[in-house]
C-alpha atoms as a PDB file:
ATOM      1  CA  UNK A   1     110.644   1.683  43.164  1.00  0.00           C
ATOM      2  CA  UNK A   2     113.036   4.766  43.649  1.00  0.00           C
ATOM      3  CA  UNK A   3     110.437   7.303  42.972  1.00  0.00           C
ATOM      4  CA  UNK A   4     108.304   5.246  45.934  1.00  0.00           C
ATOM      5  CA  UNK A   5     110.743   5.414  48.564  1.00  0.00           C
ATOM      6  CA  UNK A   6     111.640   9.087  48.071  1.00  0.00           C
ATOM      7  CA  UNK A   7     108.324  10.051  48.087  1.00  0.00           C
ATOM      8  CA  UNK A   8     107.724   7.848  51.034  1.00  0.00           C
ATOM      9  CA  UNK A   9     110.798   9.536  52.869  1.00  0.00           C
ATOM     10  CA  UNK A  10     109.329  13.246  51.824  1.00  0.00           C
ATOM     11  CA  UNK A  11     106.105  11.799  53.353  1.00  0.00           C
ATOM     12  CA  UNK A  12     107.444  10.708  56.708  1.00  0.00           C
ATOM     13  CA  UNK A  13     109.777  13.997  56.917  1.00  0.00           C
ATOM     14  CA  UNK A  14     106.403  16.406  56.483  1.00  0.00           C
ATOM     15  CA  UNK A  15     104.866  13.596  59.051  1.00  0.00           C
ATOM     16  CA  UNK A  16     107.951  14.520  61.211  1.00  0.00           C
ATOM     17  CA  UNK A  17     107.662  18.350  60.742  1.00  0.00           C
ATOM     18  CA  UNK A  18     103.822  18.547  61.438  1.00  0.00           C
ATOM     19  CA  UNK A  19     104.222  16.778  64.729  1.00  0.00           C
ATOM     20  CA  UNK A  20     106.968  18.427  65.772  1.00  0.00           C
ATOM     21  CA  UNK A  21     105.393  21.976  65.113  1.00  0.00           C
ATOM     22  CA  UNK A  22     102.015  20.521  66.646  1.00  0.00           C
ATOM     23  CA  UNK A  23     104.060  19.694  70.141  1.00  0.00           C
ATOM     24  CA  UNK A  24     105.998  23.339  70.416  1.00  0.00           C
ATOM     25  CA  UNK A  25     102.786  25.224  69.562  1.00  0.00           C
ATOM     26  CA  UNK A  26     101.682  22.807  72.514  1.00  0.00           C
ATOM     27  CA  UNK A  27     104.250  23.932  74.674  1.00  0.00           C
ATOM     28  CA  UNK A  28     104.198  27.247  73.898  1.00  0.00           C
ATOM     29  CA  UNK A  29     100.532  27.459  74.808  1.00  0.00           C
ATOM     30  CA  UNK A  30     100.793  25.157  78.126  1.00  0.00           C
ATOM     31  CA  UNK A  31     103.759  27.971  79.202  1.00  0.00           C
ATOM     32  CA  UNK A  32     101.907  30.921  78.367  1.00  0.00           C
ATOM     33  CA  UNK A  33      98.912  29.671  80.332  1.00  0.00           C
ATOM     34  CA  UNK A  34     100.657  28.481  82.902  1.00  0.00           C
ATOM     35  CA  UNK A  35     102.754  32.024  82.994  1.00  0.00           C
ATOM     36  CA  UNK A  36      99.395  33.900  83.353  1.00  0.00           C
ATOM     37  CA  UNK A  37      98.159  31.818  86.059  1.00  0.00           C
ATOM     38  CA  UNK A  38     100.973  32.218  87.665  1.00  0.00           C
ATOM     39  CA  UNK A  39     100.835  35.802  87.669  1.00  0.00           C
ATOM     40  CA  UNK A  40      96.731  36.123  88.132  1.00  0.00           C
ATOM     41  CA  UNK A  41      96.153  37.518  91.706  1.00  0.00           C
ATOM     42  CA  UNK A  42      98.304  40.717  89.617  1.00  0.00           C
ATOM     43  CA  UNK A  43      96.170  40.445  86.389  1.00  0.00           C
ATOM     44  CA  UNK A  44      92.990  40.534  88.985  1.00  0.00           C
ATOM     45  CA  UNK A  45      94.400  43.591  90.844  1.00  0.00           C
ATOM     46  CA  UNK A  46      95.266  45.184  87.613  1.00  0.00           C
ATOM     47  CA  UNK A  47      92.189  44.962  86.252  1.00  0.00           C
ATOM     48  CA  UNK A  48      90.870  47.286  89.187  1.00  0.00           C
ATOM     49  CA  UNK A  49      92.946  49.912  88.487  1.00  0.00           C
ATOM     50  CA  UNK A  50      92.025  52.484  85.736  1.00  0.00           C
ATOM     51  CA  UNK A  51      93.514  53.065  83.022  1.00  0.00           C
ATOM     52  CA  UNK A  52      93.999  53.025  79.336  1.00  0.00           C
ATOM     53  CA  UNK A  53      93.596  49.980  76.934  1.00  0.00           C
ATOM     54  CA  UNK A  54      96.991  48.335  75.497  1.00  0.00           C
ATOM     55  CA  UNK A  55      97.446  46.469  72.655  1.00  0.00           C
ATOM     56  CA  UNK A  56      97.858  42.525  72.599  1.00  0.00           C
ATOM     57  CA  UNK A  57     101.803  41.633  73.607  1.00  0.00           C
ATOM     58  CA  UNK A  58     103.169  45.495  73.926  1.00  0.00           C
ATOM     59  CA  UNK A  59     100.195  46.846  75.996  1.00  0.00           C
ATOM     60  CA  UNK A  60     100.720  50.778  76.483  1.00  0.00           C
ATOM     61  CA  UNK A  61     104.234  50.719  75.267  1.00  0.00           C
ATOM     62  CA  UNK A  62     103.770  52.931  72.442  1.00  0.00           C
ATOM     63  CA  UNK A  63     103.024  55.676  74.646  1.00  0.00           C
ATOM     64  CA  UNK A  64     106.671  55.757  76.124  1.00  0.00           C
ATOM     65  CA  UNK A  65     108.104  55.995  72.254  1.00  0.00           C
ATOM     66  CA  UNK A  66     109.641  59.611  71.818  1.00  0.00           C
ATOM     67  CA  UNK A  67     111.566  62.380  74.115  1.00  0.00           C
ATOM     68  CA  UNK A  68     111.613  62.065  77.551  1.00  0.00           C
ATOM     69  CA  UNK A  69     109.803  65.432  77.258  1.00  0.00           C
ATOM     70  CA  UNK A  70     107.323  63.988  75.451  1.00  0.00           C
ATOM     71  CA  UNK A  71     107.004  60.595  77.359  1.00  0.00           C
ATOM     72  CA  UNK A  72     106.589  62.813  80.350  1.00  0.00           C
ATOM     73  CA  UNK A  73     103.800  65.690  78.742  1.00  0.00           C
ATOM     74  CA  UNK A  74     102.017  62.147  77.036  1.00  0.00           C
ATOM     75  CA  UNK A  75     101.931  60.504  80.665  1.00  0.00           C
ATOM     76  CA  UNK A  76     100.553  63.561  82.740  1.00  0.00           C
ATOM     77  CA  UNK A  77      98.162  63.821  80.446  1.00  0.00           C
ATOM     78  CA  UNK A  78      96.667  60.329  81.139  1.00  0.00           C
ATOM     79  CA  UNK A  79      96.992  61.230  85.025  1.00  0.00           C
ATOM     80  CA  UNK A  80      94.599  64.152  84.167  1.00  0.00           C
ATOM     81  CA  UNK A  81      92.365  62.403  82.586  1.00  0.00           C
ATOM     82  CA  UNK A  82      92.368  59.645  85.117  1.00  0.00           C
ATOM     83  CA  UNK A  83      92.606  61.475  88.089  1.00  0.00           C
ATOM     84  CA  UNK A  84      94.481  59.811  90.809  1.00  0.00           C
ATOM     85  CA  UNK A  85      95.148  56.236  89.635  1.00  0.00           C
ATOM     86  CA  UNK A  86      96.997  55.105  86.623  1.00  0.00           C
ATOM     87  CA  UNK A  87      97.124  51.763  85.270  1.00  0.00           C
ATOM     88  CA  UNK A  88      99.575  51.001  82.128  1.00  0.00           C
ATOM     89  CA  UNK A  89     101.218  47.384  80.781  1.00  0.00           C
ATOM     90  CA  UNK A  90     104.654  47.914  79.199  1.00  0.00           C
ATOM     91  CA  UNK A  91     104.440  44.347  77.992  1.00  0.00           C
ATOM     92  CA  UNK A  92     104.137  42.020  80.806  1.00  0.00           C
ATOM     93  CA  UNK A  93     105.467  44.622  83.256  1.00  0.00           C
ATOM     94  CA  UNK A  94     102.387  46.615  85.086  1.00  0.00           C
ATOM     95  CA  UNK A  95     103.187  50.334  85.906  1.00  0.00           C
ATOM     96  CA  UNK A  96     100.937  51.994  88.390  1.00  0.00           C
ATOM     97  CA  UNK A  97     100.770  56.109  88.378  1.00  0.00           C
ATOM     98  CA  UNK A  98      99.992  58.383  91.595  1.00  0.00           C
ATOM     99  CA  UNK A  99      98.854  61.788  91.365  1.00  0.00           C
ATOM    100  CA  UNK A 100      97.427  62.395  94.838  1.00  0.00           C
ATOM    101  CA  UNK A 101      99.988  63.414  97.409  1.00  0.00           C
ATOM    102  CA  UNK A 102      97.699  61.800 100.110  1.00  0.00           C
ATOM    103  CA  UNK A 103      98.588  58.193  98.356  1.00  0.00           C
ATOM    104  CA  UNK A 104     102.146  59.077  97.422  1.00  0.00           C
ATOM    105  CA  UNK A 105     102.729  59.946 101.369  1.00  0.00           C
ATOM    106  CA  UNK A 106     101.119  56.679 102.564  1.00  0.00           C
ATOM    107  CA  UNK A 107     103.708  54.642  99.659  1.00  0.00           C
ATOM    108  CA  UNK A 108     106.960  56.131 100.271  1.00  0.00           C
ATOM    109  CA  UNK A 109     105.888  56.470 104.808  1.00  0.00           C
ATOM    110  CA  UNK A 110     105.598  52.460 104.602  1.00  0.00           C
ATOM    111  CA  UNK A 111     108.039  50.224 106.364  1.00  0.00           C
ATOM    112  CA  UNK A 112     107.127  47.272 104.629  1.00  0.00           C
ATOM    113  CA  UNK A 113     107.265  48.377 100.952  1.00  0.00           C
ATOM    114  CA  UNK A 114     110.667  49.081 100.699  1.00  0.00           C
ATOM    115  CA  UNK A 115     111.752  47.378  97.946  1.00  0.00           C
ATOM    116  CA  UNK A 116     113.077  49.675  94.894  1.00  0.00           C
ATOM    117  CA  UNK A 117     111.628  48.658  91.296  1.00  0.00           C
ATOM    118  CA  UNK A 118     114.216  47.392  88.427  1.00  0.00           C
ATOM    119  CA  UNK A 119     115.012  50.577  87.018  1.00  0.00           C
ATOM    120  CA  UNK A 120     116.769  51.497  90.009  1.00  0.00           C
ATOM    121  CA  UNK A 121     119.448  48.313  88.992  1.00  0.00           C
ATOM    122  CA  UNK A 122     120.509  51.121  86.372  1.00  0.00           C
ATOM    123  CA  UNK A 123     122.195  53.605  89.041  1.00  0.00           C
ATOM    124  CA  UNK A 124     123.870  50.528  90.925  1.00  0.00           C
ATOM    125  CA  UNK A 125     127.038  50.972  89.260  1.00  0.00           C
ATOM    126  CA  UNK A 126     127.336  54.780  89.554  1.00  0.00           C
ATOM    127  CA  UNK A 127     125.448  54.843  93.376  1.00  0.00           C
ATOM    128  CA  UNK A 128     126.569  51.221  94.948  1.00  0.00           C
ATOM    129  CA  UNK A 129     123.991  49.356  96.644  1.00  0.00           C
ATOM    130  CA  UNK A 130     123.076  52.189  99.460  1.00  0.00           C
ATOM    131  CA  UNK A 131     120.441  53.767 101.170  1.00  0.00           C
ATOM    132  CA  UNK A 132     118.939  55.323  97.550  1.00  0.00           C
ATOM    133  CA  UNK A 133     119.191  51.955  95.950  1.00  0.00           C
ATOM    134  CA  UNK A 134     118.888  49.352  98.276  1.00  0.00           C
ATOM    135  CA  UNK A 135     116.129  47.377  99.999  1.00  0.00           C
ATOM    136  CA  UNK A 136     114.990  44.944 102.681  1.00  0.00           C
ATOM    137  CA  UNK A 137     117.357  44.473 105.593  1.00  0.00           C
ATOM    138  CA  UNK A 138     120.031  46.372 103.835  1.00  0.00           C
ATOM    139  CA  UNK A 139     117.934  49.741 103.645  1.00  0.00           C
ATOM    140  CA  UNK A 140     116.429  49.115 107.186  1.00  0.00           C
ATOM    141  CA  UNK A 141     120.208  49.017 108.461  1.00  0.00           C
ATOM    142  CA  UNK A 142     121.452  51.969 106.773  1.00  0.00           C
ATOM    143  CA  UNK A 143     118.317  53.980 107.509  1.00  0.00           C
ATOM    144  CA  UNK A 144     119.431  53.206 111.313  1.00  0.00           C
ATOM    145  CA  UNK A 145     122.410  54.488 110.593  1.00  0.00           C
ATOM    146  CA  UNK A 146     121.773  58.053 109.204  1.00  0.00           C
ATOM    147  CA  UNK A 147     117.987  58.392 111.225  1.00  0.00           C
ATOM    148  CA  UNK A 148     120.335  60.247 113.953  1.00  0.00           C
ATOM    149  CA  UNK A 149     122.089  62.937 111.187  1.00  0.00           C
ATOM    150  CA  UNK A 150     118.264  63.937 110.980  1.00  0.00           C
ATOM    151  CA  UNK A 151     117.282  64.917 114.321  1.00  0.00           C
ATOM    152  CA  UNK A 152     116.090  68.159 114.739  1.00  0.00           C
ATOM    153  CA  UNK A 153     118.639  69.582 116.504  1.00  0.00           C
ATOM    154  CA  UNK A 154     121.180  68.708 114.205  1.00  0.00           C
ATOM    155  CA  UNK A 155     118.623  70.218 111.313  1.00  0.00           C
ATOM    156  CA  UNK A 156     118.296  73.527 113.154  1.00  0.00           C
ATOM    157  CA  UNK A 157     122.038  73.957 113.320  1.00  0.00           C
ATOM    158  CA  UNK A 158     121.984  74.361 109.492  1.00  0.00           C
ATOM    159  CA  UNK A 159     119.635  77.176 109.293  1.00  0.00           C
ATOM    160  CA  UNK A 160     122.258  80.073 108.810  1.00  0.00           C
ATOM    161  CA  UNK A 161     123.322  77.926 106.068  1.00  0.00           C
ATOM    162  CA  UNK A 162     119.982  77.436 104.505  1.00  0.00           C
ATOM    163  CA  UNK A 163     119.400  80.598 104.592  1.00  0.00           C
ATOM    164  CA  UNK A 164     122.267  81.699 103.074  1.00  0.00           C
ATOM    165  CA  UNK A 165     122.571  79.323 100.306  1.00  0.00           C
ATOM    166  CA  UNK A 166     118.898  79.907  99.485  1.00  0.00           C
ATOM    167  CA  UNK A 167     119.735  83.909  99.141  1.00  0.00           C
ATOM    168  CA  UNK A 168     122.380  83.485  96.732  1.00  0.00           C
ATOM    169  CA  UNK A 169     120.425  81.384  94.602  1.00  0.00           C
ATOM    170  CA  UNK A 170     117.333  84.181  95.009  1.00  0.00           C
ATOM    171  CA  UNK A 171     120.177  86.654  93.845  1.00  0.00           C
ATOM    172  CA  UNK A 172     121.137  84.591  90.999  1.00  0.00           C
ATOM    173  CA  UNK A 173     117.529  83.831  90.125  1.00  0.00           C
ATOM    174  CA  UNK A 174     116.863  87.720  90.506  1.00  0.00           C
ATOM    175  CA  UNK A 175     119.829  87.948  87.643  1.00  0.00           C
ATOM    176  CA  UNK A 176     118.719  85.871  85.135  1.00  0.00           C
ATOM    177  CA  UNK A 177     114.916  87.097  85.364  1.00  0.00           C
ATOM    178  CA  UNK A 178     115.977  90.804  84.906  1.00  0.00           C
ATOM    179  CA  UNK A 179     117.422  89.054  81.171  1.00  0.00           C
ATOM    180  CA  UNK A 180     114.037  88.354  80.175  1.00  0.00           C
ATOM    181  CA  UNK A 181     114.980  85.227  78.126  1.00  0.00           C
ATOM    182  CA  UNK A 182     114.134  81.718  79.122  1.00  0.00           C
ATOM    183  CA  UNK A 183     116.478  79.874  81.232  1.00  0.00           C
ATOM    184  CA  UNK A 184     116.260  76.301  83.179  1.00  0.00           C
ATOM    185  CA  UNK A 185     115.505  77.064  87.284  1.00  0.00           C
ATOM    186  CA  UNK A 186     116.632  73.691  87.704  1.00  0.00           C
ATOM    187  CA  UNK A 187     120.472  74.003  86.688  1.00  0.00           C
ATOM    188  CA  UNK A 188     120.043  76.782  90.214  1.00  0.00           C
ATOM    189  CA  UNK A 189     117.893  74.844  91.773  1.00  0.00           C
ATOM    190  CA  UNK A 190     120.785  71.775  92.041  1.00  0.00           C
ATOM    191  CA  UNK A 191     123.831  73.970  92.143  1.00  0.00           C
ATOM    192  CA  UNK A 192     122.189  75.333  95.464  1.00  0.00           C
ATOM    193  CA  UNK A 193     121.403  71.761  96.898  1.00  0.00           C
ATOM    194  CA  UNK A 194     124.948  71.032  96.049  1.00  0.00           C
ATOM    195  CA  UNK A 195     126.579  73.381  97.793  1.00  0.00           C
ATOM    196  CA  UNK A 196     123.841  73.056 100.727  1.00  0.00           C
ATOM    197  CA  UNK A 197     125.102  69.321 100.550  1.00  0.00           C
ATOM    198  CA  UNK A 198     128.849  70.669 100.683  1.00  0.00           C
ATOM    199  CA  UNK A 199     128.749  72.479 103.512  1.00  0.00           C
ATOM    200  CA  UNK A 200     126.195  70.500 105.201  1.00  0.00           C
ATOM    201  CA  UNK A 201     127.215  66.810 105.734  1.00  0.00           C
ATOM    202  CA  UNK A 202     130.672  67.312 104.185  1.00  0.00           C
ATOM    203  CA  UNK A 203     132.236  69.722 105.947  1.00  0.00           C
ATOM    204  CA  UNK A 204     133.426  71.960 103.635  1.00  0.00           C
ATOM    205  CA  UNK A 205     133.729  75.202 103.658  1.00  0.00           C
ATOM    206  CA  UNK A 206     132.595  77.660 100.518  1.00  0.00           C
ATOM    207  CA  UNK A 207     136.575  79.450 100.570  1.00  0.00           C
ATOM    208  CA  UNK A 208     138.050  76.033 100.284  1.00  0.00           C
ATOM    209  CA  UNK A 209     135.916  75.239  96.930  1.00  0.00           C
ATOM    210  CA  UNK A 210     136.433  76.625  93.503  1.00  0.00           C
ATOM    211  CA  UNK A 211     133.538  79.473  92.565  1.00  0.00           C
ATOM    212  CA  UNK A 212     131.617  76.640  90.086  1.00  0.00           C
ATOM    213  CA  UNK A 213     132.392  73.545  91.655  1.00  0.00           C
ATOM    214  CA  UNK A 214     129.003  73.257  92.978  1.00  0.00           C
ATOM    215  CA  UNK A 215     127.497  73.711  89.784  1.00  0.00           C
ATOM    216  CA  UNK A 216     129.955  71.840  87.647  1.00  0.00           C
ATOM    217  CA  UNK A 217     128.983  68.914  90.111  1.00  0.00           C
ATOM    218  CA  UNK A 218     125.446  69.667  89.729  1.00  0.00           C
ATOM    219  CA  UNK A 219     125.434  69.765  86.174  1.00  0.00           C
ATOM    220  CA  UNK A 220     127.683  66.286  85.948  1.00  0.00           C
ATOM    221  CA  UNK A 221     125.087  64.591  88.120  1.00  0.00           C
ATOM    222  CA  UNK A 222     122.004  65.553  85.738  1.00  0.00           C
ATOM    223  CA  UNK A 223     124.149  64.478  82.766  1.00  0.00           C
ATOM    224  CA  UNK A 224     124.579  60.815  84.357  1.00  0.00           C
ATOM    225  CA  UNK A 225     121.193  60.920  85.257  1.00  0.00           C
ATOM    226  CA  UNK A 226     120.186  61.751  81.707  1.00  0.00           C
ATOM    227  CA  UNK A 227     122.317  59.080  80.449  1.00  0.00           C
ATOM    228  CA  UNK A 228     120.409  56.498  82.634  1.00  0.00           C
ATOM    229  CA  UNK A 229     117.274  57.687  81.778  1.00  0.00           C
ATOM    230  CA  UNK A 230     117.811  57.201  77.936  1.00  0.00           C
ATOM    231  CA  UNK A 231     117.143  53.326  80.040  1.00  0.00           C
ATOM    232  CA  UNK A 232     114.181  53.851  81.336  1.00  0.00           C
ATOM    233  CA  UNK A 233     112.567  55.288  77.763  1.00  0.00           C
ATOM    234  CA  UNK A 234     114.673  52.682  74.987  1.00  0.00           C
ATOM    235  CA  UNK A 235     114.256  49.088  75.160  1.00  0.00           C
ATOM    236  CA  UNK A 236     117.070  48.503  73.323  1.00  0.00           C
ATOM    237  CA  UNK A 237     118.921  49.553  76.049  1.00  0.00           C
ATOM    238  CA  UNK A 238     118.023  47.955  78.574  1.00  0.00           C
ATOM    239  CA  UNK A 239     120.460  45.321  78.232  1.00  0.00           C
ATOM    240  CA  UNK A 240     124.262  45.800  79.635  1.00  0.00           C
ATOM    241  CA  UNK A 241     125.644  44.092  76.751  1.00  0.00           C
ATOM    242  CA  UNK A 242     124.217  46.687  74.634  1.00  0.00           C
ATOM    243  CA  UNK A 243     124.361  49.600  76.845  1.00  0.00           C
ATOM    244  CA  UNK A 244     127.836  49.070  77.144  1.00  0.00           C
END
């Protein structure tokens, strides 16, 4: 009698256990299907766009595994062999590529699409919520605000200082070539926007500055900047908690 009431109660528990798995694997499939209809019109506009075929879940996300050197050499050469349009999934996140400067001019001269993509959320604590990272009402105030620095009046009363700034990094450039070793144009290329930048809408003058503070700046900026990017290229870190 024992024996038939355990093996009645093991029954009724697998009876349990079977229904129970058959409703979530119900749910699950109601709120994946409801998750892509949801998101079809982008599925639909997706599916115009050219580009290379992911894998099921992960999409094209292998393809942004490695150095950002590499990421970058892998990606460009997918824009060459698509031309001007790029289409790649990272997961359920859709990443469109331009190559054509026509396109790129119409994009970023738009009034209406304004509104910066998640990996900008990275720089919020080092930048604020500004002109470079904000959007909506926000970035049309603030681009009200500064539209008058840029007149062309104001521009053309920088040109000594242009010209100047972009001498000195010739001369430095001139330097370094006459080496005949490698070296990174970019490190001068950002030390002479900083100081342009110093002079320019700060106010300060070069005699007032230490000799490297312009490139100690510049080369502190593209350290944060790598840090972020380590973001944009390892999942793992995408999360504050971790990042932190």
């Amino acid at each position: 009698m024992e024996a038939e009431i355990m093996l009645s109660a093991k029954e009724s528990g697998s009876g349990y256990t079977a229904t129970f798995l058959s409703l979530l694997v119900g749910l699950v499939v109601m709120l994946v299907a409801y998750y892509r209809m949801t998101r079809r019109r982008l599925y639909q506009l997706a599916g115009a766009i050219p580009g290379p075929t992911g894998y099921p879940l992960i999409g094209n996300a292998l393809d942004f595994v490695g150095s950002p050197n590499d990421v970058f050499t892998r990606i460009s050469g997918k824009g060459d062999t698509y031309k001007n349009l790029l289409r790649m999934w990272i997961g359920p996140r859709l990443l469109v590529f331009l190559t054509n400067p026509n396109d790129v001019e119409v994009l970023l001269s738009s009034s209406q699409h304004i509104n910066k993509g998640q990996d900008y959320d990275f720089f919020r604590p080092w930048l604020g919520n500004g002109l470079l990272i904000s959007g909506g009402d926000t970035w049309r105030r603030h681009r009200k605000l500064i539209a008058p620095t840029f007149h062309l009046n104001i521009l053309k009363s920088f040109i000594d200082l242009f010209n100047a700034n972009s001498r000195m990094l010739v001369t430095r450039l001139k330097k370094e070539s006459a080496t005949a070793r490698e070296f990174d144009v970019h490190d001068y290329m950002s030390e002479c926007t900083v100081e342009t930048l110093l002079e320019t809408v700060m106010g300060l003058d070069k005699t007032t500055q230490n000799e490297n503070s312009g490139y100690d700046y510049a080369m502190a900026v593209m350290k944060v900047c790598d840090i972020l990017h380590l973001r944009h290229t390892k999942m793992w870190l995408r999360p504050d908690f971790i990042f932190n």
